[in-house]
Structure formats: structure tokens, C-alpha cells
PDB file of N, CA and C in Angstrom:
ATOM      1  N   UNK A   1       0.847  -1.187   0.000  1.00  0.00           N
ATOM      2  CA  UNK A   1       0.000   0.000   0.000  1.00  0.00           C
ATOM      3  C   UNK A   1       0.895   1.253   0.000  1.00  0.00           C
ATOM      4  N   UNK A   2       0.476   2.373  -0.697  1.00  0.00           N
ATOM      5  CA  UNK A   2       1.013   3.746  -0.651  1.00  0.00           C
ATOM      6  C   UNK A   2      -0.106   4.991  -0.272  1.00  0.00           C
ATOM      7  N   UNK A   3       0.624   5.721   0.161  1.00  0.00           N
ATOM      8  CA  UNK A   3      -0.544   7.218   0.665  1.00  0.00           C
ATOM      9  C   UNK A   3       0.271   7.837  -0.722  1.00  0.00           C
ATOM     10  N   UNK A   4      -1.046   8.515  -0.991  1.00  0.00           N
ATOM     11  CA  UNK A   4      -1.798   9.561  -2.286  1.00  0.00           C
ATOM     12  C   UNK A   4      -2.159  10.850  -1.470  1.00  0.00           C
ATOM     13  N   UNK A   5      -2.229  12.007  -1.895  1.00  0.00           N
ATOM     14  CA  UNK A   5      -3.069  12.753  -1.867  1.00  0.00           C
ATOM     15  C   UNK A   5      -3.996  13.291  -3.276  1.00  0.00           C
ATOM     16  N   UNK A   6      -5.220  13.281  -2.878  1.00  0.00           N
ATOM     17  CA  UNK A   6      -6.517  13.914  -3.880  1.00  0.00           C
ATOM     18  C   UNK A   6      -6.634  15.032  -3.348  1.00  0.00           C
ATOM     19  N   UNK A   7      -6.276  16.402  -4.358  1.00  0.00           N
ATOM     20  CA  UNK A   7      -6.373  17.619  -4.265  1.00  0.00           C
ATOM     21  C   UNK A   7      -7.196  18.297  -5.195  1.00  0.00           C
ATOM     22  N   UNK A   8      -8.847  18.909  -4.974  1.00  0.00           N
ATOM     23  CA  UNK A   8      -9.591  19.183  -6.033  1.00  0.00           C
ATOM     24  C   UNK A   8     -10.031  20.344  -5.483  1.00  0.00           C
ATOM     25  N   UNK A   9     -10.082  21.657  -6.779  1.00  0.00           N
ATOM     26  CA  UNK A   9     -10.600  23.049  -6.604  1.00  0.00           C
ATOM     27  C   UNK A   9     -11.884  23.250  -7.272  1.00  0.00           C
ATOM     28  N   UNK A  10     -12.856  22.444  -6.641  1.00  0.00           N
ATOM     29  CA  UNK A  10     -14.549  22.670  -7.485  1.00  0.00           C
ATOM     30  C   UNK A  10     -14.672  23.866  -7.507  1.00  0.00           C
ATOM     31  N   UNK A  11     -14.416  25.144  -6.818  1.00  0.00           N
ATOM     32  CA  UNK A  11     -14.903  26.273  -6.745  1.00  0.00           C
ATOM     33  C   UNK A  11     -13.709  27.346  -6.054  1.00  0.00           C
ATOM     34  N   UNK A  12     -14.132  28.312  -6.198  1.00  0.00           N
ATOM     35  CA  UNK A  12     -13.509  29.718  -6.053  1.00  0.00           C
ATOM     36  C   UNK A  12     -12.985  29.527  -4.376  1.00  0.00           C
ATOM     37  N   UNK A  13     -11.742  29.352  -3.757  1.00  0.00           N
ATOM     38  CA  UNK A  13     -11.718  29.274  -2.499  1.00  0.00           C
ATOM     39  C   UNK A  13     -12.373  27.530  -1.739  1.00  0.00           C
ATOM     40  N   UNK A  14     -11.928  27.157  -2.478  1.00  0.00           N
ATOM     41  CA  UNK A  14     -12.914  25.863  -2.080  1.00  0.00           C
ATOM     42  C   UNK A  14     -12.302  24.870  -2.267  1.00  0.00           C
ATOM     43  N   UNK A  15     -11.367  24.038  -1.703  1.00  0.00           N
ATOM     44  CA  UNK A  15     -10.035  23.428  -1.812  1.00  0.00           C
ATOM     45  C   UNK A  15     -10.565  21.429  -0.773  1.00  0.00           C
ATOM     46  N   UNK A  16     -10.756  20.625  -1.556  1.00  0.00           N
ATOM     47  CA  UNK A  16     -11.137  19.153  -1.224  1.00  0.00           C
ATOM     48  C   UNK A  16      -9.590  18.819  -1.264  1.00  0.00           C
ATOM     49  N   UNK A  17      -8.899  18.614   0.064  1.00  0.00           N
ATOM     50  CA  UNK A  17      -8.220  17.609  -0.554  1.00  0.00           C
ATOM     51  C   UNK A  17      -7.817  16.210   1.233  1.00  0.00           C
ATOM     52  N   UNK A  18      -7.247  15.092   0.293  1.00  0.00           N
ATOM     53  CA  UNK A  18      -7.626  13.992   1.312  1.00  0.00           C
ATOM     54  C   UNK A  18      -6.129  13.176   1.304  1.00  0.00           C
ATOM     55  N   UNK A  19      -5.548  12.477   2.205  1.00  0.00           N
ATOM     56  CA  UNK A  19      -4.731  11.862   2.157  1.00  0.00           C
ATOM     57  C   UNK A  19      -5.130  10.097   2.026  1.00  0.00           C
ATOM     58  N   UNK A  20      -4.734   9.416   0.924  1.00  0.00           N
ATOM     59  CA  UNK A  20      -5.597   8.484   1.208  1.00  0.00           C
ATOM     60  C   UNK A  20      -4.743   7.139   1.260  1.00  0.00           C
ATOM     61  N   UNK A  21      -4.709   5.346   1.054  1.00  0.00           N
ATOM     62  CA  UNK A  21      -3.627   4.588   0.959  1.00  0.00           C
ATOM     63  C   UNK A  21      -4.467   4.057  -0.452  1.00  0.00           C
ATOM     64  N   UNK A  22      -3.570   3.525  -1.018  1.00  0.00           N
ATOM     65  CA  UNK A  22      -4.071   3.068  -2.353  1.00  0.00           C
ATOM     66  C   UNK A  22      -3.159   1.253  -2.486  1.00  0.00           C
ATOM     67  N   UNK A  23      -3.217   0.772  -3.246  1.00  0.00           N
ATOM     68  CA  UNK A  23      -2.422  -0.607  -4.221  1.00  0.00           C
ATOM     69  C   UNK A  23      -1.512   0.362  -4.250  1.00  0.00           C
ATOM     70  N   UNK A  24       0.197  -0.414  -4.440  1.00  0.00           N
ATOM     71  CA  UNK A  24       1.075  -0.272  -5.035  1.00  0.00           C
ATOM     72  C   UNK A  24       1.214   0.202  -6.923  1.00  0.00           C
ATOM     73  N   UNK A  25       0.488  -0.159  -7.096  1.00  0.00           N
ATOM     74  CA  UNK A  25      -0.138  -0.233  -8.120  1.00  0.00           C
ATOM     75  C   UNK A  25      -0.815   0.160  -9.044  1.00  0.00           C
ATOM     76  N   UNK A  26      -1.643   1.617  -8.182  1.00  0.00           N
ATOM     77  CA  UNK A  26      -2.977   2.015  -8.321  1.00  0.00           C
ATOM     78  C   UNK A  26      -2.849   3.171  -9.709  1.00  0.00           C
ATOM     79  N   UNK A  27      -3.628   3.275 -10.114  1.00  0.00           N
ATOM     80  CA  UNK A  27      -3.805   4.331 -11.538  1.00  0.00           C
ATOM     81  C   UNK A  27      -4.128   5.858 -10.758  1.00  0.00           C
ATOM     82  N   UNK A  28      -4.332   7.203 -11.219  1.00  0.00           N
ATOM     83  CA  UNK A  28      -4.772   7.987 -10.800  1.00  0.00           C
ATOM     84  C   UNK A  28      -6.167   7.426 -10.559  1.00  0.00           C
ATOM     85  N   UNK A  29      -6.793   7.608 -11.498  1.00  0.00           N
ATOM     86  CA  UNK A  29      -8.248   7.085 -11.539  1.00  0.00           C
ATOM     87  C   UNK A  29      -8.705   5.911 -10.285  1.00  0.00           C
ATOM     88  N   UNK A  30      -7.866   5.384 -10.120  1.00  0.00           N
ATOM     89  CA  UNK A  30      -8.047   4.308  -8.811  1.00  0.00           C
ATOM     90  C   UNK A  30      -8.256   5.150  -7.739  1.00  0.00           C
ATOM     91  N   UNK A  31      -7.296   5.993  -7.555  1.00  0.00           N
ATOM     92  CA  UNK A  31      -6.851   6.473  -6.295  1.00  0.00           C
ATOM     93  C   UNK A  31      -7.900   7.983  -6.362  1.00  0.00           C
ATOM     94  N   UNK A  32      -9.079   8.361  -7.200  1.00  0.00           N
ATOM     95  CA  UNK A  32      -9.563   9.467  -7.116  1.00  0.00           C
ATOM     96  C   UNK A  32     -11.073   8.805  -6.656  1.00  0.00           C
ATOM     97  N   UNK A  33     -11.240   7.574  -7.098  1.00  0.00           N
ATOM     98  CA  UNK A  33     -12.540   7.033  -6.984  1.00  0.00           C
ATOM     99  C   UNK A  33     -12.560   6.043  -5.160  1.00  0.00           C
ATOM    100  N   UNK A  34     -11.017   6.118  -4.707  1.00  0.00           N
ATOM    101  CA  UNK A  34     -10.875   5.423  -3.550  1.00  0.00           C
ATOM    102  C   UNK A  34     -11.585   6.483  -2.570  1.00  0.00           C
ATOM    103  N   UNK A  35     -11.480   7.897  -2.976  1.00  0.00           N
ATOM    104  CA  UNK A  35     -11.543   8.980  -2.266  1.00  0.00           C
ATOM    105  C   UNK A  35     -13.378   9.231  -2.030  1.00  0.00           C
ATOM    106  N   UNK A  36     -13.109  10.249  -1.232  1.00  0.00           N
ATOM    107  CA  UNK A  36     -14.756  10.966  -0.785  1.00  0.00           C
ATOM    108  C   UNK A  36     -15.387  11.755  -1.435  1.00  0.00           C
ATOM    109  N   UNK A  37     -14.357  12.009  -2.891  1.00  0.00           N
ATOM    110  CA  UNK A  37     -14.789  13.262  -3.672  1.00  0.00           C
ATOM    111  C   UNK A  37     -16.063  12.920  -4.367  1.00  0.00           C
ATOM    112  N   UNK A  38     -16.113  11.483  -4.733  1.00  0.00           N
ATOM    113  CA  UNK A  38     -17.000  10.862  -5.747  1.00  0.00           C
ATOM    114  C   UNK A  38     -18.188  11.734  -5.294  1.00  0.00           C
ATOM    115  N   UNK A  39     -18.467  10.796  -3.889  1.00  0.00           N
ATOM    116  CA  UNK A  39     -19.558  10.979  -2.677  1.00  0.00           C
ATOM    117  C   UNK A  39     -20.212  12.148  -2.821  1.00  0.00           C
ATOM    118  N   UNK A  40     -19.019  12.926  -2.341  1.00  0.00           N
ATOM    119  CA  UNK A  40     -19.448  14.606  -1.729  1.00  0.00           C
ATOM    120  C   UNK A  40     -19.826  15.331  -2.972  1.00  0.00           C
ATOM    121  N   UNK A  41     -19.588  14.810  -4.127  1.00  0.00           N
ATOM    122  CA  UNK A  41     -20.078  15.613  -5.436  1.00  0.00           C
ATOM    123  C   UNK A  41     -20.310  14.974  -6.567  1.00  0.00           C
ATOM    124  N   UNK A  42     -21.974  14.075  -6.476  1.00  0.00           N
ATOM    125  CA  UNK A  42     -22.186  13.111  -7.815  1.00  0.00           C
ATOM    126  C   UNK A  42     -22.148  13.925  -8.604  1.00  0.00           C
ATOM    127  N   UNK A  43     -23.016  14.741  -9.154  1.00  0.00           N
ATOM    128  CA  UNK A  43     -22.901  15.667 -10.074  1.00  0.00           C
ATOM    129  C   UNK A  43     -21.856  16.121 -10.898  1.00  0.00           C
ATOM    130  N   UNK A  44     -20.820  15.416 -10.407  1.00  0.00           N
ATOM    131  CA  UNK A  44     -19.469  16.337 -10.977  1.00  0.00           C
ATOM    132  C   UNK A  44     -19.486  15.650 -12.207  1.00  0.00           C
ATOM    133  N   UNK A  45     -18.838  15.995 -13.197  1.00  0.00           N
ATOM    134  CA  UNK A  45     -18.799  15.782 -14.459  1.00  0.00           C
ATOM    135  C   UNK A  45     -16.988  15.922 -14.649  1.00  0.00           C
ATOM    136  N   UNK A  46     -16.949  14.478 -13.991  1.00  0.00           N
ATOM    137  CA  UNK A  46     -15.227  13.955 -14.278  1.00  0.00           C
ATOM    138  C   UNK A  46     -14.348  14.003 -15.363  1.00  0.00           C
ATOM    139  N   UNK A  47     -15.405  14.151 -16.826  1.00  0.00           N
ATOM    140  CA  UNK A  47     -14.034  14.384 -18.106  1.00  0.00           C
ATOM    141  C   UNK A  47     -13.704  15.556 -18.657  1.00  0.00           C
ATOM    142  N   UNK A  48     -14.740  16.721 -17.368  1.00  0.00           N
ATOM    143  CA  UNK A  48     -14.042  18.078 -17.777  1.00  0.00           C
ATOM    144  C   UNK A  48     -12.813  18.607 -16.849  1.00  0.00           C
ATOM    145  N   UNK A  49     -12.791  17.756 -16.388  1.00  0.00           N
ATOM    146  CA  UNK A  49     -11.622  18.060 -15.514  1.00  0.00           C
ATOM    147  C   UNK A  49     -10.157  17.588 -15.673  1.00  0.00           C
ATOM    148  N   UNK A  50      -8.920  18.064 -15.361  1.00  0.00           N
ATOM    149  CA  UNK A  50      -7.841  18.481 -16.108  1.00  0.00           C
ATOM    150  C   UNK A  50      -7.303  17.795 -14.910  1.00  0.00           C
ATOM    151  N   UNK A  51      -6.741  15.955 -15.327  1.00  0.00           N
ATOM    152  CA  UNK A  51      -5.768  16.099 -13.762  1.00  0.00           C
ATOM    153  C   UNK A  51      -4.482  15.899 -14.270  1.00  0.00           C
ATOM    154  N   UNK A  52      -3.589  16.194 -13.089  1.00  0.00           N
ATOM    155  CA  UNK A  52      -2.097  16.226 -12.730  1.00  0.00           C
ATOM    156  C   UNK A  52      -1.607  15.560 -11.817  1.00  0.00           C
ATOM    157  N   UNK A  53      -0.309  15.284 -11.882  1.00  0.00           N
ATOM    158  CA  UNK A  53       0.534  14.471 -10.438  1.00  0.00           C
ATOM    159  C   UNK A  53       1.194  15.538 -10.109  1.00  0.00           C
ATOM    160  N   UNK A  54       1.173  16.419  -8.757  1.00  0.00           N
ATOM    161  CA  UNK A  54       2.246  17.541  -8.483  1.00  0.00           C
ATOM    162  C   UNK A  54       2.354  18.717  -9.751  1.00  0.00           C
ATOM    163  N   UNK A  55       1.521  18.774  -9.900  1.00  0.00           N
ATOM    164  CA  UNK A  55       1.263  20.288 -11.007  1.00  0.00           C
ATOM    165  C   UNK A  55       1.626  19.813 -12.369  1.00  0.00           C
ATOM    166  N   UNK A  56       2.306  18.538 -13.047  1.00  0.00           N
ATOM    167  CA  UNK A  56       1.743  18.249 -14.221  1.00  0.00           C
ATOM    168  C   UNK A  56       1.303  17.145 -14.998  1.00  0.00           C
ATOM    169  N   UNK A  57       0.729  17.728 -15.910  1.00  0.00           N
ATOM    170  CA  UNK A  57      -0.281  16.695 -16.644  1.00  0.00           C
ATOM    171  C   UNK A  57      -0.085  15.381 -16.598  1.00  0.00           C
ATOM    172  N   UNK A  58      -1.290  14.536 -16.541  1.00  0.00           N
ATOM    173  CA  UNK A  58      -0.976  13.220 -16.094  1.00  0.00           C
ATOM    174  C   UNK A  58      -2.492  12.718 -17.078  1.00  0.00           C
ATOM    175  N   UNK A  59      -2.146  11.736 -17.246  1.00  0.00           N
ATOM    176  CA  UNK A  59      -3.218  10.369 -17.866  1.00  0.00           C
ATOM    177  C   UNK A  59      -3.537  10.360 -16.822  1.00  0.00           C
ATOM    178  N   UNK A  60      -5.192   9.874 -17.123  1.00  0.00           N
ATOM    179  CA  UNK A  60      -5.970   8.508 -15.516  1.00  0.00           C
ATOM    180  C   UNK A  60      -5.179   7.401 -15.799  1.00  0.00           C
ATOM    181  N   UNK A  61      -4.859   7.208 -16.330  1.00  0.00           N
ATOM    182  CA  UNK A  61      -3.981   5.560 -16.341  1.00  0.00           C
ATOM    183  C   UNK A  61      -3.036   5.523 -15.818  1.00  0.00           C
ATOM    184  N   UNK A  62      -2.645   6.833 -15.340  1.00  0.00           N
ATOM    185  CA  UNK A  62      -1.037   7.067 -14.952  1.00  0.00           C
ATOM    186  C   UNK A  62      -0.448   6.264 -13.744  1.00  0.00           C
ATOM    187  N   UNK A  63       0.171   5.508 -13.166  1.00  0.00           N
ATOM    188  CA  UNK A  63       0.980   4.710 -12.333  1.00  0.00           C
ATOM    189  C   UNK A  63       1.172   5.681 -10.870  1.00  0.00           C
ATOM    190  N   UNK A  64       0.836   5.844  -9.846  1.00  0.00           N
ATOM    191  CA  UNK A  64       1.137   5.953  -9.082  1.00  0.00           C
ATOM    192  C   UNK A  64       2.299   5.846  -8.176  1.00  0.00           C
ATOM    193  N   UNK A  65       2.872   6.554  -7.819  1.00  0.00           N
ATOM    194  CA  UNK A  65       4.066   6.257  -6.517  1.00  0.00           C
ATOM    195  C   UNK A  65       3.945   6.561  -5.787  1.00  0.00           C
ATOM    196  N   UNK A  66       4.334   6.083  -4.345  1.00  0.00           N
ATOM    197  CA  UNK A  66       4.176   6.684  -2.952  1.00  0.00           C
ATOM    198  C   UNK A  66       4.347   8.370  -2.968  1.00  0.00           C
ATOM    199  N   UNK A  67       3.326   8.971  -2.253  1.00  0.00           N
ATOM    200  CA  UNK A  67       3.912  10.594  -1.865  1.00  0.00           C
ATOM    201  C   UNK A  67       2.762  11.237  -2.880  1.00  0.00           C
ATOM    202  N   UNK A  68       2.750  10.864  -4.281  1.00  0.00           N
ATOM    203  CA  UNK A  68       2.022  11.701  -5.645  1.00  0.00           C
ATOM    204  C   UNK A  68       0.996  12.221  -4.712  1.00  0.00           C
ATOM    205  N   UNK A  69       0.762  13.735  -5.248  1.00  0.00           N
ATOM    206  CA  UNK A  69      -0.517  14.280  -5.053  1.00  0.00           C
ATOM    207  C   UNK A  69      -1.338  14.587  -6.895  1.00  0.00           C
ATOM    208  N   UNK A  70      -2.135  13.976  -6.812  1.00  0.00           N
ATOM    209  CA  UNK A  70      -3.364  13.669  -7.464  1.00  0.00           C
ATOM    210  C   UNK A  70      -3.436  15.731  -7.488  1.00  0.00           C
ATOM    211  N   UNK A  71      -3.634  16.188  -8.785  1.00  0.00           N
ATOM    212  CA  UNK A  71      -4.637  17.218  -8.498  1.00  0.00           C
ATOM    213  C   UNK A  71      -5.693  17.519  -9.451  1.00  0.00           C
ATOM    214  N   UNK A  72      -6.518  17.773  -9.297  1.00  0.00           N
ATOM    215  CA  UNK A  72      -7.615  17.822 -10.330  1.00  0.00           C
ATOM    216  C   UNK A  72      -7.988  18.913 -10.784  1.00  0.00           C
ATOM    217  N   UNK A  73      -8.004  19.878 -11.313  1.00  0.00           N
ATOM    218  CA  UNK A  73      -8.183  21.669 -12.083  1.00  0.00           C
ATOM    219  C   UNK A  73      -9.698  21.725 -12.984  1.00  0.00           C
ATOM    220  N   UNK A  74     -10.325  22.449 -12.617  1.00  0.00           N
ATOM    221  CA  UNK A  74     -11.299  23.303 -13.334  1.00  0.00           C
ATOM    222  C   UNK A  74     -11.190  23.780 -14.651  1.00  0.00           C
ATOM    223  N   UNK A  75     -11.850  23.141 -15.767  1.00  0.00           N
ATOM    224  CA  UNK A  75     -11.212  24.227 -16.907  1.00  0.00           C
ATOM    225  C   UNK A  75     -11.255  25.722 -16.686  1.00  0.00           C
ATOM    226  N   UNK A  76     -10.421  26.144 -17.576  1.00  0.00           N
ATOM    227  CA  UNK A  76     -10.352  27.643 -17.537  1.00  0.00           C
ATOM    228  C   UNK A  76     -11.721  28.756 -18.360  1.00  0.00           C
ATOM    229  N   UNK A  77     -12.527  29.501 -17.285  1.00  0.00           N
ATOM    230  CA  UNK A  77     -13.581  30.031 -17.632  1.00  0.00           C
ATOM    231  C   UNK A  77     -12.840  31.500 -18.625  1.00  0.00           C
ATOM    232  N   UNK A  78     -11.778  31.810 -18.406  1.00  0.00           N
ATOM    233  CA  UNK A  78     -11.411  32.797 -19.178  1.00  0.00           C
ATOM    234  C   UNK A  78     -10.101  32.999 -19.387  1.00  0.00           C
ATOM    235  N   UNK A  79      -9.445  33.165 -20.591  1.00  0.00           N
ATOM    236  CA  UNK A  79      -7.871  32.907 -20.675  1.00  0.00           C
ATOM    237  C   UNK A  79      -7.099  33.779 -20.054  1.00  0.00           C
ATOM    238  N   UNK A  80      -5.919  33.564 -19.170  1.00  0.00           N
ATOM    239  CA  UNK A  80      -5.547  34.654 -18.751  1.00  0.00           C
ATOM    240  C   UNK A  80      -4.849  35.684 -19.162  1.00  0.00           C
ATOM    241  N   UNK A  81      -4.331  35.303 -20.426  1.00  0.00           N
ATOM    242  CA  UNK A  81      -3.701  36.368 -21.474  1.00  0.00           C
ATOM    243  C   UNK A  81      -4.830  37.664 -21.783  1.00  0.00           C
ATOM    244  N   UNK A  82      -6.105  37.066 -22.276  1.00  0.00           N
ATOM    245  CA  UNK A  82      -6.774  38.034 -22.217  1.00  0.00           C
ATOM    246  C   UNK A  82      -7.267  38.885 -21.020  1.00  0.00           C
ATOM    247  N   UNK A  83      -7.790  38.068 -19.834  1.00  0.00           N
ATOM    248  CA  UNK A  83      -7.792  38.975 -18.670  1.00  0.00           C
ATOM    249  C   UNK A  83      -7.062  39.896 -18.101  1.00  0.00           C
ATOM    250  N   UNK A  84      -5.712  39.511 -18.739  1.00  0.00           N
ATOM    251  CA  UNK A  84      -4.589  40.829 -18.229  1.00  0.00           C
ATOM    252  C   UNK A  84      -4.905  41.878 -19.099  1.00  0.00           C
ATOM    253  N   UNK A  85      -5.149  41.563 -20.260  1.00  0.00           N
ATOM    254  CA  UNK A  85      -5.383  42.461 -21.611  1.00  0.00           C
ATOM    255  C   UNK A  85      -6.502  43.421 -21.078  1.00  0.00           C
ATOM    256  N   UNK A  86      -7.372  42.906 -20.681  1.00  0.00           N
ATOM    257  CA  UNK A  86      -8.494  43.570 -20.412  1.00  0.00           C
ATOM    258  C   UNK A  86      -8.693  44.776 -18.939  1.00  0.00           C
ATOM    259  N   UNK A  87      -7.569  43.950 -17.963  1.00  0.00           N
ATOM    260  CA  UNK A  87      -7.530  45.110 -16.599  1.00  0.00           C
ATOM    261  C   UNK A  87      -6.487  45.904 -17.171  1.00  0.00           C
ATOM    262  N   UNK A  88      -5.611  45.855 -17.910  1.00  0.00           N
ATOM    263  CA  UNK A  88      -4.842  46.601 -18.439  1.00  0.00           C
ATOM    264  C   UNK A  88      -5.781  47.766 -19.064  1.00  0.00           C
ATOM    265  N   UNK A  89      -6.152  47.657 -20.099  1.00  0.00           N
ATOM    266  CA  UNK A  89      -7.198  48.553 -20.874  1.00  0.00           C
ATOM    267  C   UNK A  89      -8.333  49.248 -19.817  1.00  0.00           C
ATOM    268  N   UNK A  90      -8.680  48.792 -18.526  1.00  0.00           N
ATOM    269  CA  UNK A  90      -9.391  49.251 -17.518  1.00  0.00           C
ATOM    270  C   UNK A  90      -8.931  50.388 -16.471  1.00  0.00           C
ATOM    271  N   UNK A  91      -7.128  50.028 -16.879  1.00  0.00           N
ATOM    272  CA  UNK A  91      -6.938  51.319 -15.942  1.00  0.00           C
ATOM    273  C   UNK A  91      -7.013  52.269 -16.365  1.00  0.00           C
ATOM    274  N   UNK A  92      -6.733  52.388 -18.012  1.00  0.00           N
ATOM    275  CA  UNK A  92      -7.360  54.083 -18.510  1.00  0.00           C
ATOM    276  C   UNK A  92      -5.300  54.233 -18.605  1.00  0.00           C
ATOM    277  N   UNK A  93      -5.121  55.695 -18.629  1.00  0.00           N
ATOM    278  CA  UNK A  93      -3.812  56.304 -19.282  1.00  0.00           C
ATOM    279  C   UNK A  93      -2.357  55.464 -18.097  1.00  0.00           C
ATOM    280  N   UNK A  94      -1.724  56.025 -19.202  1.00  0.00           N
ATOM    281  CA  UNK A  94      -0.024  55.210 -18.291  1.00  0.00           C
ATOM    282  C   UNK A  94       0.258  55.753 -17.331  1.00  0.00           C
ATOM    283  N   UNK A  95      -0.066  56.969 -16.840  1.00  0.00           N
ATOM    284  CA  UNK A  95      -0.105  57.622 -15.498  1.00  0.00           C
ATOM    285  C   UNK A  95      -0.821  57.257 -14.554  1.00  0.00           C
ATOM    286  N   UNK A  96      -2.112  56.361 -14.558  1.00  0.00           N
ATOM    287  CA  UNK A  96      -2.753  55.973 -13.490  1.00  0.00           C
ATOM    288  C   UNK A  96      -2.600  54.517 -13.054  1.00  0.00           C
ATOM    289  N   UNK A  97      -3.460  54.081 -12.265  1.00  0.00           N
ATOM    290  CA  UNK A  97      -2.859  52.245 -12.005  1.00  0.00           C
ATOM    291  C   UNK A  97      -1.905  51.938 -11.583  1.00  0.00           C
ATOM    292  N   UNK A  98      -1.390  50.605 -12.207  1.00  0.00           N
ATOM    293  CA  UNK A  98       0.177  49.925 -12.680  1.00  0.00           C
ATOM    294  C   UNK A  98       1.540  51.108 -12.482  1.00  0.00           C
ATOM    295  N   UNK A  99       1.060  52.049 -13.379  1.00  0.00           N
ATOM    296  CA  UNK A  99       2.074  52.824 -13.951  1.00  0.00           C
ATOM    297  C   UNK A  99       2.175  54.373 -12.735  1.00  0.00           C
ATOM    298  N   UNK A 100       0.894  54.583 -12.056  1.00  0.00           N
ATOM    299  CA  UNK A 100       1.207  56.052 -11.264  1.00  0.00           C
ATOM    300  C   UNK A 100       2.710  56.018 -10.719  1.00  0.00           C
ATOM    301  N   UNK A 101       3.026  55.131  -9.879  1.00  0.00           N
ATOM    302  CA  UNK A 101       3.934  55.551  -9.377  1.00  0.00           C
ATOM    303  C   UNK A 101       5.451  54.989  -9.690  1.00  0.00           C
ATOM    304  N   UNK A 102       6.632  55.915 -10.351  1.00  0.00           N
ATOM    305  CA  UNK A 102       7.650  55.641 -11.246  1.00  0.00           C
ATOM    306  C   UNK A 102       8.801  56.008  -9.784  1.00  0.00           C
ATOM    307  N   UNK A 103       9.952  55.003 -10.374  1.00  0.00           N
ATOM    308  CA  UNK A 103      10.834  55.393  -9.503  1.00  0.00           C
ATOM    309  C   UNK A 103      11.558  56.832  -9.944  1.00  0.00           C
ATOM    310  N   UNK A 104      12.355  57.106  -9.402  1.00  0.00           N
ATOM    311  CA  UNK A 104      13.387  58.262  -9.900  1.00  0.00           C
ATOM    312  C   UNK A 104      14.229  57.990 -10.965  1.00  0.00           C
ATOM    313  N   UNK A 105      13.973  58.683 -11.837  1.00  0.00           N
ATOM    314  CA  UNK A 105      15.410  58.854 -13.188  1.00  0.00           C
ATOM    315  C   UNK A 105      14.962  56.968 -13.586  1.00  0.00           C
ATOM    316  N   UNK A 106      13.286  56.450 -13.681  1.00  0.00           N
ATOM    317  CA  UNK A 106      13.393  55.409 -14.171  1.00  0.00           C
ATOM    318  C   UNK A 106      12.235  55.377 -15.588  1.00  0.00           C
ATOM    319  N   UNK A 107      12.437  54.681 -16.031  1.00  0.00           N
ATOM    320  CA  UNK A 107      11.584  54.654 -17.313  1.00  0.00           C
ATOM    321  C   UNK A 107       9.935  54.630 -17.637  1.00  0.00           C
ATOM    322  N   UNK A 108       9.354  55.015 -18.005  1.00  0.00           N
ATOM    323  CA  UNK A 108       8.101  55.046 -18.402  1.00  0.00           C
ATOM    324  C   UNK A 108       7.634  53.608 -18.275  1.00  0.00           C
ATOM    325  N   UNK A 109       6.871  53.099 -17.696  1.00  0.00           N
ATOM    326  CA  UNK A 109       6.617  51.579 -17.640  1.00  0.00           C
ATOM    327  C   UNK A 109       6.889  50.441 -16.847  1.00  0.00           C
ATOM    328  N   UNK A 110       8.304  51.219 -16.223  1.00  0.00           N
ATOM    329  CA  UNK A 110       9.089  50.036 -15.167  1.00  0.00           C
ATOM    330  C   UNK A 110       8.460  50.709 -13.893  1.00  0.00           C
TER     331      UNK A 110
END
């Protein structure tokens, strides 16, 4: 047997996560369905979700080792390239926002 952790962000501030023992053996997918997440949220709709071992991408088929944390991600409701694009364009001129306050003898922008 090995301990897993299942780490899932259903929502804004809202952080599931469980330490659990699994097979030597076990797939992600083993070790997410061993967990309470199933339970605590039928509704969930498992193939929109984006998982990882320790921040990257991983197959459900993926092999397990002692320690892995499982994490599971939300697709992305808005890209963040554009969201910067967009509070950028919200602060209005290069003097206000981001940009009001410049060091001494330093450049427009930095």
C-alpha cells in the first residue's frame, strides 16, 4: 500500500483535498474514486476536468508512486492572457494604475 493525496478546486476558495492509501499499483483514476470526492459531489462531471501528479499533466492511467498528489483543475472560464489584456485597458492612461507611481530617473513603464 502507498498514501496519495486527492487535491480538487470545485470552486472559487474551495479546496477538497484527502490523504488516502491506495495498491502499489494504483492508476490515478483508482486512487480518485478510492476517495470521498466521488460521494461529496455526484454531479461532478469527471471528463471536464484536467488532472495532474504535483502540477503536471498526467493520464488517468497514470501509475502511481508513494507521496504523488493527485490534483484535479477546473477548466479555464477565461484565458488569462486576455484577462490581463483587459484590466490593463481598464486602468485608462499610463499615469494611473500599474504605472502612477515611477521610480526616480526610471523609465516610463518600469
Amino acid at each position: 500500500m502507498i498514501e496519495v493525496t486527492v487535491a480538487c478546486a470545485l470552486a472559487p476558495r474551495e479546496v477538497f483535498e484527502q490523504v488516502i492509501q491506495v495498491k502499489a499499483v494504483a492508476s490515478v483514476r483508482d486512487a480518485v474514486e478510492a476517495s470521498t470526492l466521488r460521494a461529496l459531489h455526484p454531479g461532478l462531471d469527471w471528463d471536464s476536468l484536467n488532472v495532474g501528479v504535483w502540477g503536471r499533466a498526467a493520464a488517468w492511467e497514470q501509475v502511481l508512486q508513494a507521496g504523488d498528489r493527485i490534483e484535479l483543475c477546473r477548466p479555464l472560464l477565461v484565458d488569462p492572457k486576455v484577462a490581463r489584456r483587459e484590466r490593463f485597458q481598464q486602468q485608462g492612461a499610463r499615469g494611473t494604475g500599474l504605472f502612477a507611481r515611477q521610480r526616480k530617473d526610471g523609465k516610463a513603464g518600469y
